[in-house]
N, C-alpha and C. Protein backbone atom coordinates (compact mmCIF):
# COMPACT_ATOMS: atom_id res chain seq x y z
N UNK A 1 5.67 -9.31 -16.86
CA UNK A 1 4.99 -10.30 -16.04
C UNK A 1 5.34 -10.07 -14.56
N UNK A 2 4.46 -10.15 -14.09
CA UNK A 2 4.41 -9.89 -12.35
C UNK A 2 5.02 -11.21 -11.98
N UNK A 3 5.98 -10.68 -10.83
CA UNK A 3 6.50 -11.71 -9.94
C UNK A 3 5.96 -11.90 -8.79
N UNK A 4 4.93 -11.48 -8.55
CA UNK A 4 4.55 -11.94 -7.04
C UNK A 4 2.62 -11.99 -7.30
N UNK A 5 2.10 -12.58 -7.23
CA UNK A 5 0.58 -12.60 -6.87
C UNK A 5 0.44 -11.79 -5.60
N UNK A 6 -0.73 -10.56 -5.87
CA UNK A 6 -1.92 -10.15 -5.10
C UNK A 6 -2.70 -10.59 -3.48
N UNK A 7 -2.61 -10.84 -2.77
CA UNK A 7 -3.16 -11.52 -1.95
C UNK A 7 -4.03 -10.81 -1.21
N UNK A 8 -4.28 -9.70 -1.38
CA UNK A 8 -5.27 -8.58 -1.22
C UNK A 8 -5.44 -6.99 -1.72
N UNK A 9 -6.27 -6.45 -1.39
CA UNK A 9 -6.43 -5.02 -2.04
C UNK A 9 -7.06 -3.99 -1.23
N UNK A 10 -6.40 -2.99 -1.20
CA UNK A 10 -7.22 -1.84 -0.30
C UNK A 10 -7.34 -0.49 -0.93
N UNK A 11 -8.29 0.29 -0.94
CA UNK A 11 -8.52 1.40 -1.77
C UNK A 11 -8.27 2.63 -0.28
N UNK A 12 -7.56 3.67 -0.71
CA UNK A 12 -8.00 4.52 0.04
C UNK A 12 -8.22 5.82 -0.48
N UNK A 13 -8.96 5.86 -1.64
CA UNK A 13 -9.25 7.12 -2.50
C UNK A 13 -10.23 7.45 -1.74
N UNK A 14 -10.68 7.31 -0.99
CA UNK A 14 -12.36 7.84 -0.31
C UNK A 14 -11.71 8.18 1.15
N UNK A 15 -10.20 8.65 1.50
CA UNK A 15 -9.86 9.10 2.97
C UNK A 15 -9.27 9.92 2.58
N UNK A 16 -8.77 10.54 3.70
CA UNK A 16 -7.81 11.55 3.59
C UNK A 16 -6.36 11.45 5.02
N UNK A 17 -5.50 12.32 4.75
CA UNK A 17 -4.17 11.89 5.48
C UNK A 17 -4.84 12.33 7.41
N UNK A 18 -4.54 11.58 7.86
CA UNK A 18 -3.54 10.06 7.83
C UNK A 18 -4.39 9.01 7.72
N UNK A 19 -5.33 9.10 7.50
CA UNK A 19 -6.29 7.88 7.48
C UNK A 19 -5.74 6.98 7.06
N UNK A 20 -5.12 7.76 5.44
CA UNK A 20 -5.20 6.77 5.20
C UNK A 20 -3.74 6.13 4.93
N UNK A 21 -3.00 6.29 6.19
CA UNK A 21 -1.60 5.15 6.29
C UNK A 21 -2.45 4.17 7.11
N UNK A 22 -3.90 4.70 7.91
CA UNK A 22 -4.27 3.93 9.43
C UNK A 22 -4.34 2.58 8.19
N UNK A 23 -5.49 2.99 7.86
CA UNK A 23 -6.43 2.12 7.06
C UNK A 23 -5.17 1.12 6.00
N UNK A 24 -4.15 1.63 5.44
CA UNK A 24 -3.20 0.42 4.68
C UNK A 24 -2.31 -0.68 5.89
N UNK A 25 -2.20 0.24 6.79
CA UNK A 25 -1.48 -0.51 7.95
C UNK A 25 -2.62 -1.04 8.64
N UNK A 26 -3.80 -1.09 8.50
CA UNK A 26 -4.77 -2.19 9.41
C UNK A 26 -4.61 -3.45 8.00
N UNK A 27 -4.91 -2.63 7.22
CA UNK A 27 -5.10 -3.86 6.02
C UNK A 27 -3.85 -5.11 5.80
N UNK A 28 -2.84 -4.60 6.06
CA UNK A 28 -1.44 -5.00 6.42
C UNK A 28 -1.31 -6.05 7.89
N UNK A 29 -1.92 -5.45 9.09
CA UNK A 29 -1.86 -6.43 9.62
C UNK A 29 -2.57 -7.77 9.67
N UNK A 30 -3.60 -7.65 9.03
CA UNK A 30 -4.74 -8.61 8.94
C UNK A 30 -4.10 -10.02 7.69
N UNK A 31 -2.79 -9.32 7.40
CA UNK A 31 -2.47 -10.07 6.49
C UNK A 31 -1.10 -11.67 7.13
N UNK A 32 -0.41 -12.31 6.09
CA UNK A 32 0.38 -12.82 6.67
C UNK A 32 1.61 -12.84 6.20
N UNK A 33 2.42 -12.85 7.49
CA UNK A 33 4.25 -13.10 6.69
C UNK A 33 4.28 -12.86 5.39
N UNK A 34 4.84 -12.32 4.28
CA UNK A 34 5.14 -12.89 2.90
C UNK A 34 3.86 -12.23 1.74
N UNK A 35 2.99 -12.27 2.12
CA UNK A 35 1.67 -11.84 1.63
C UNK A 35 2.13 -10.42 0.61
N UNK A 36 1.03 -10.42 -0.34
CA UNK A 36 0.81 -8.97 -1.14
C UNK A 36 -0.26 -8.38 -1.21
N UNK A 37 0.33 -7.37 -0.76
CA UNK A 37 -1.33 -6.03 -0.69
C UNK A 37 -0.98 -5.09 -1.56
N UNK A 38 -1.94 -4.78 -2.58
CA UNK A 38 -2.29 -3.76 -3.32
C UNK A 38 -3.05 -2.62 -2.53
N UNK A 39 -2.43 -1.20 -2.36
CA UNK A 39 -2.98 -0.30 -1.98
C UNK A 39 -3.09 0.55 -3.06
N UNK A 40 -4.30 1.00 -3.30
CA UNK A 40 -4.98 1.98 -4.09
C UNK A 40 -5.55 3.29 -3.53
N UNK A 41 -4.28 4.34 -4.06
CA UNK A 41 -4.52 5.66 -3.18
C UNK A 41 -4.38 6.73 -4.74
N UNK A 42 -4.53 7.92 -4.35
CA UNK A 42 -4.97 9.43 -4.45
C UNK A 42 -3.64 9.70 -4.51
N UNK A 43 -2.86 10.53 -5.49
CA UNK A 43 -1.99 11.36 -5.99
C UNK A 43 -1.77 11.95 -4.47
N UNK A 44 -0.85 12.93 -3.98
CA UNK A 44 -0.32 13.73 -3.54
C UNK A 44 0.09 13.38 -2.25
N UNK A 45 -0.58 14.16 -0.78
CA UNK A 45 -0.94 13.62 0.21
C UNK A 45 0.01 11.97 0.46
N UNK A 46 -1.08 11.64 -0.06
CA UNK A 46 -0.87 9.61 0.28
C UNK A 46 0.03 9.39 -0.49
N UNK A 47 0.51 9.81 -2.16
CA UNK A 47 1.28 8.84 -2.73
C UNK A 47 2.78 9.75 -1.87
N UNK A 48 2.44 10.46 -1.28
CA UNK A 48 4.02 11.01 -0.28
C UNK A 48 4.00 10.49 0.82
N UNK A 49 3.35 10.25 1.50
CA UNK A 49 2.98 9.81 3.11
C UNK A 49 3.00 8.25 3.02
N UNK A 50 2.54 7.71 2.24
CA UNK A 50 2.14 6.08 2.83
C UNK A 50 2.76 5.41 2.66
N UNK A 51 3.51 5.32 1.29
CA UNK A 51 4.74 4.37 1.23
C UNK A 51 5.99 4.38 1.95
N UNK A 52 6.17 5.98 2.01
CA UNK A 52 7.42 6.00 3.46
C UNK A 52 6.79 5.85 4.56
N UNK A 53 6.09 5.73 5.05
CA UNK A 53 4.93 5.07 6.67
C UNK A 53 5.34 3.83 6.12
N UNK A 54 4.59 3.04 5.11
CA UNK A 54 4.79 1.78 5.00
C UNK A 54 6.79 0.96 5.35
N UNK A 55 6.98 1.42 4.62
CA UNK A 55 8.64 1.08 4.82
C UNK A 55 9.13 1.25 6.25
N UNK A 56 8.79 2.49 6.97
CA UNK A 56 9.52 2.80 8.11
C UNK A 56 8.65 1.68 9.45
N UNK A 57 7.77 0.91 8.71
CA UNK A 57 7.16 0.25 9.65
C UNK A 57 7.78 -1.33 9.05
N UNK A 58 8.76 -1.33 7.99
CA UNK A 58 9.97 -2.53 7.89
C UNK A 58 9.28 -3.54 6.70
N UNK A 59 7.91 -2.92 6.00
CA UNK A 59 7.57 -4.17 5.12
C UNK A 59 8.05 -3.51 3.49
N UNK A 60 8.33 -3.92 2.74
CA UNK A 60 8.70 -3.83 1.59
C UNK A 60 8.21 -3.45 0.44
N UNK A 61 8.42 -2.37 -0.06
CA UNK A 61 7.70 -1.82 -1.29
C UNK A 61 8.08 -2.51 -2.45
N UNK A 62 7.30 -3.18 -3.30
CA UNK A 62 7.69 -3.81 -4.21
C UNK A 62 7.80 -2.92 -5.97
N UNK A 63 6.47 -2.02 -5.78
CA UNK A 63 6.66 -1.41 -7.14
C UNK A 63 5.38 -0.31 -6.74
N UNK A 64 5.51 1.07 -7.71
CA UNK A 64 4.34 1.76 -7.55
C UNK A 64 4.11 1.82 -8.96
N UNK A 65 2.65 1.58 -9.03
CA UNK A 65 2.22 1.91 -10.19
C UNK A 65 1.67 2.95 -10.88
N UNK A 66 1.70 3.83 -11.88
CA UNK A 66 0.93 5.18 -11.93
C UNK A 66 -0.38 4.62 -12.75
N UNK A 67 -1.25 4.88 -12.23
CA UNK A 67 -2.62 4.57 -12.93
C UNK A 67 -3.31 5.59 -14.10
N UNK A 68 -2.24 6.43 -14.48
CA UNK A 68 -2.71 7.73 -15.25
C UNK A 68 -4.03 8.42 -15.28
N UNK A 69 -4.53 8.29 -14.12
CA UNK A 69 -5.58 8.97 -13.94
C UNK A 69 -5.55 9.36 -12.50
N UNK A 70 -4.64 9.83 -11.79
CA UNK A 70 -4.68 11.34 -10.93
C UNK A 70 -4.46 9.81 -9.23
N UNK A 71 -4.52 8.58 -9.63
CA UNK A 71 -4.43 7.20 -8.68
C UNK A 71 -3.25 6.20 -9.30
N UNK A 72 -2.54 5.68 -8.04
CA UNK A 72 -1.64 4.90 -8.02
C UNK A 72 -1.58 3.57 -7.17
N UNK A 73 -1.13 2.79 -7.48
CA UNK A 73 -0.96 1.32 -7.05
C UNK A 73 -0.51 1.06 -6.26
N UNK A 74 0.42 0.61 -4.89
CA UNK A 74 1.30 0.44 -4.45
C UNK A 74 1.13 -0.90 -3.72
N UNK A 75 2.70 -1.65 -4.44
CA UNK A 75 2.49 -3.37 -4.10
C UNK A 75 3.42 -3.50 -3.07
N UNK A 76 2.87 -3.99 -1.81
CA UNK A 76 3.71 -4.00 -0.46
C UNK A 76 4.02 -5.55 -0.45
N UNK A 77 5.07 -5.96 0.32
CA UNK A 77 5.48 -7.43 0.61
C UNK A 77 5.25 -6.79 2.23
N UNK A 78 4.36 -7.85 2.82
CA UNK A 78 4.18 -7.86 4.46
C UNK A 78 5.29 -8.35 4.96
N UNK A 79 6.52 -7.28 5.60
CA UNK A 79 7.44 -8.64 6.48
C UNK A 79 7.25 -8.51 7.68
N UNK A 80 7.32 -10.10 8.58
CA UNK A 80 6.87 -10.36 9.68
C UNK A 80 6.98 -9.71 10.97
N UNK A 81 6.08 -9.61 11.87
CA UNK A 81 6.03 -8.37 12.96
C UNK A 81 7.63 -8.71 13.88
């Protein structure tokens, strides 16, 4: 059972690097304090690049998910600017 509810979702299987840290970190700011974003990315590339972008920009990785089909999950906690 999930401990935290969803509070949005962003796909970035249709970019390529760096897009697509731009595109999870716009989605990220639009969000608030505390909030959860589901980012939905592409094996390689992104599942190496975005979650360490994400962290080094101080918000919190909560879990990655493997979607067994070549896409992965990644549940961020927004912490405040």
């Amino acid at each position: 059972m999930a401990e935290y509810t969803i509070t949005e979702r962003v796909d970035i299987t249709d970019v390529v690097c760096p897009v697509t840290f731009v595109k999870a970190k716009v989605a990220l700011e639009e969000l608030e304090d505390g909030d959860i974003l589901s980012v939905h990315m592409n094996d390689g590339e992104p599942i190496q690049n975005v979650p360490r972008s994400i962290k080094e920009e101080g918000h919190q990785i909560l879990k990655l998910l493997d979607n067994h089909d070549g896409t992965y999950d990644l549940i961020v906690r927004k912490v405040g600017d």
